[in-house]
Protein backbone atom coordinates (compact mmCIF):
# COMPACT_ATOMS: atom_id res chain seq x y z
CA UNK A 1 25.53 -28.73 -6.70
CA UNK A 2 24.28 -26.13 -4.70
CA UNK A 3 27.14 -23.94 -5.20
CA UNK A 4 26.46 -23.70 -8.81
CA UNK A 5 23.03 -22.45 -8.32
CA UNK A 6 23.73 -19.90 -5.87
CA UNK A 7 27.03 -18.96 -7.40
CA UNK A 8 25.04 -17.55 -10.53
CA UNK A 9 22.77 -15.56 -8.10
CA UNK A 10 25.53 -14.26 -5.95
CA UNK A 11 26.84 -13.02 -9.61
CA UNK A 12 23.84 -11.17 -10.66
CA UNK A 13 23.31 -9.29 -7.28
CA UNK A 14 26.65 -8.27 -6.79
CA UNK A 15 27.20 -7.29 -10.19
CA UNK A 16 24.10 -4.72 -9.79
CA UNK A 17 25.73 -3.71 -6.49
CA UNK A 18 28.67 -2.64 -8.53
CA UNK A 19 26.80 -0.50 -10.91
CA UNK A 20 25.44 1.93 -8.72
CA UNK A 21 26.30 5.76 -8.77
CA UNK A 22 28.79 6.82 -6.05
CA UNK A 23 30.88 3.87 -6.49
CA UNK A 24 34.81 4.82 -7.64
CA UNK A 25 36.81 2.69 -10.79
CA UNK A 26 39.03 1.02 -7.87
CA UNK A 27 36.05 -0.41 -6.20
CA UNK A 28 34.10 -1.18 -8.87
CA UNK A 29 37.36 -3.27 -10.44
CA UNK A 30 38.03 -4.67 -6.64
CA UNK A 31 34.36 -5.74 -6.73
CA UNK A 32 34.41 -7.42 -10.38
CA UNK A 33 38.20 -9.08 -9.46
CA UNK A 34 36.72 -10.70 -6.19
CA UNK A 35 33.55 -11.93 -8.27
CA UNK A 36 35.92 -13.54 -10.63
CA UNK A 37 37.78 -15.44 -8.06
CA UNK A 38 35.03 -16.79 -6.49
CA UNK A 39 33.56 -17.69 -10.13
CA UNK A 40 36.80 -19.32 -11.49
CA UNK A 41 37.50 -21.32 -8.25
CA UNK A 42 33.87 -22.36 -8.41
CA UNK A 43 34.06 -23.46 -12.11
CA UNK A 44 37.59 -24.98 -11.66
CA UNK A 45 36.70 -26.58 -7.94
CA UNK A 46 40.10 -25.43 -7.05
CA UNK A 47 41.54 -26.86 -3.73
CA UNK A 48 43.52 -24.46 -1.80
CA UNK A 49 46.46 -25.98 -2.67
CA UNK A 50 46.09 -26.01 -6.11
CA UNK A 51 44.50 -22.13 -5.12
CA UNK A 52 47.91 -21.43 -3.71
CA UNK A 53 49.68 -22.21 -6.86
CA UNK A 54 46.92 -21.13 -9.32
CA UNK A 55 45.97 -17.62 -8.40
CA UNK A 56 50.01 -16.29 -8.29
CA UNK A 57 50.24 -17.40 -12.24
CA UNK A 58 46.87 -16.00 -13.38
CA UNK A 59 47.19 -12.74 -11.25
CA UNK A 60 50.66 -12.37 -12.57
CA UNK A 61 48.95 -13.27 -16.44
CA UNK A 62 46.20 -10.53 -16.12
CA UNK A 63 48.15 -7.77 -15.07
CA UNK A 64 50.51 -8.12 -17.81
CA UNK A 65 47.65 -8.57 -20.42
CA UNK A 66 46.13 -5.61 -18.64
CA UNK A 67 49.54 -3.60 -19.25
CA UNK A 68 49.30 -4.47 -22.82
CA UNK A 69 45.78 -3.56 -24.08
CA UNK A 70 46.14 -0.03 -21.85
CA UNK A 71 49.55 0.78 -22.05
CA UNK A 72 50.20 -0.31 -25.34
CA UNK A 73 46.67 -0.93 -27.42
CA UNK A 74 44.80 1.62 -26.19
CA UNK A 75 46.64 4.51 -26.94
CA UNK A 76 47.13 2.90 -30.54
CA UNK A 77 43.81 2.80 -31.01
CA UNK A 78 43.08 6.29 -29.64
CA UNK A 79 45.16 8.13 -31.93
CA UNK A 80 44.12 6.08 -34.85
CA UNK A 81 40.96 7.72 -33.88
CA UNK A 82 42.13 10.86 -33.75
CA UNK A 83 43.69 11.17 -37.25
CA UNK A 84 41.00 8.52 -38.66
CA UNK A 85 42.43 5.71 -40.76
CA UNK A 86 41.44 7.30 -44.20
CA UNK A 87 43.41 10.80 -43.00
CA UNK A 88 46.80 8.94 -42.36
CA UNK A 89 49.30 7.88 -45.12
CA UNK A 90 49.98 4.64 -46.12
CA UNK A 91 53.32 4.81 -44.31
CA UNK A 92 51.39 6.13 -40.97
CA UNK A 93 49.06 3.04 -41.35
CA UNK A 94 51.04 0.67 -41.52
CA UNK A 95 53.81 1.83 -38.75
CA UNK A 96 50.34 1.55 -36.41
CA UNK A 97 48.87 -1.87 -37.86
CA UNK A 98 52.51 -3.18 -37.32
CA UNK A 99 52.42 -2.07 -33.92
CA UNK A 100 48.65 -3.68 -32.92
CA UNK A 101 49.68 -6.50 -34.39
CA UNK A 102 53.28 -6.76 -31.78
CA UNK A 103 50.53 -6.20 -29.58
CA UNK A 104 48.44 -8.36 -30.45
CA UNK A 105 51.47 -11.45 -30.62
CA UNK A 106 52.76 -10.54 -27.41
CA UNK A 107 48.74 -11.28 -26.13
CA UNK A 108 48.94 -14.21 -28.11
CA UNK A 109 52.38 -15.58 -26.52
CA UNK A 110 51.04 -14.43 -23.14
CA UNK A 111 48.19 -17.02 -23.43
CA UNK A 112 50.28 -19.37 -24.48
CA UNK A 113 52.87 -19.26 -21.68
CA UNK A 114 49.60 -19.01 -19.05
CA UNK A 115 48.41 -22.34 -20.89
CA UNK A 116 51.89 -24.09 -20.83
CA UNK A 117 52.17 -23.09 -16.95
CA UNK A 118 48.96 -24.30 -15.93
CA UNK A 119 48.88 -27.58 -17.64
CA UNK A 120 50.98 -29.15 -15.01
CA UNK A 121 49.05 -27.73 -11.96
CA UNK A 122 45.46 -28.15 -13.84
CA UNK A 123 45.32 -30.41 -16.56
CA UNK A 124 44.67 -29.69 -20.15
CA UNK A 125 40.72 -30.55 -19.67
CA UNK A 126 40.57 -27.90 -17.02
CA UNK A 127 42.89 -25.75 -18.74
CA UNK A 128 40.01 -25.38 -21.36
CA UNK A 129 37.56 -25.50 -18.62
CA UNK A 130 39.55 -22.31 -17.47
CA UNK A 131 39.08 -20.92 -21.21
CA UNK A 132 35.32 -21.29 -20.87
CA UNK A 133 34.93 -20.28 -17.43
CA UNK A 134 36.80 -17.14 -18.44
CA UNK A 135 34.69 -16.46 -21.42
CA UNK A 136 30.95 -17.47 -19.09
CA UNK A 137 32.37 -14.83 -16.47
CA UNK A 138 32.33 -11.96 -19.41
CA UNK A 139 29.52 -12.80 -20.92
CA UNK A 140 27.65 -12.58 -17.69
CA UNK A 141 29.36 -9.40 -16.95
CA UNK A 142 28.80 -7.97 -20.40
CA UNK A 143 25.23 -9.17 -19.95
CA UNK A 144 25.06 -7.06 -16.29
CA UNK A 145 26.33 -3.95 -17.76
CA UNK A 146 23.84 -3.89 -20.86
CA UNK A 147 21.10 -4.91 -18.48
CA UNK A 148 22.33 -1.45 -16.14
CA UNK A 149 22.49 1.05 -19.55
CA UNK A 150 19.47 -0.06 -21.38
């Protein structure tokens, strides 16, 4: 019970440690990664051996999701921004919806196949739990950042 009280706090704190000037991408990612550990173990109350078996799969799940939205979404979007949707042709428009929307099903399928391997090692109420968990972390990071800007 404890740990979910002071788990919150450790959040906030580090979190503004994070945003500070001086601070390089790597670290800053290094610092919200290891912050996302610690809040997904909390929220799952992983053992270490199910740790063992869960971090391998979801590691191995976010860097390909990362790979997708920056190697493959990002640019989309950019040069959709460039031109601007109203300046491209019908034909132009549709070559790049078709190709968010690949995107977007290989996301989809990725999901899935993180789901379908997890179910065995978590359970399908944690599996959600996971879902939430993942959602609560970026909210609270969202909520950090706003907090930092405003």
């Amino acid at each position: 019970m404890k740990m979910k009280l002071i788990l919150p706090l450790l959040l906030v704190f580090s979190l503004g440690a994070f945003a500070q000037d001086g601070k390089d991408k790597k670290e800053k990612w290094a610092q919200i990664k290891a912050l996302k550990v610690s809040f997904l173990t909390t929220e799952l109350k992983l053992t270490s051996e199910e740790s063992e078996k869960f971090w391998p799969i979801y590691n191995a799940y976010e860097e390909k999701q990362f790979k997708i939205k920056h190697d493959k979404m990002r640019p989309l979007i950019k040069k959709i921004d460039e031109i601007g949707p109203d300046k491209m042709s019908e034909k132009d428009a549709l070559s790049y919806l078709d190709q968010l929307e690949d995107a977007d099903e290989e996301l989809f399928n990725l999901r899935k196949k993180l789901v379908t391997d997890m179910k065995p090692l978590l359970g399908p109420a944690r599996v959600l739990k996971l879902k939430k968990a993942e959602e609560d972390f970026n909210k609270k990071l969202l909520s950090k950042y706003k907090d930092k800007k405003g």
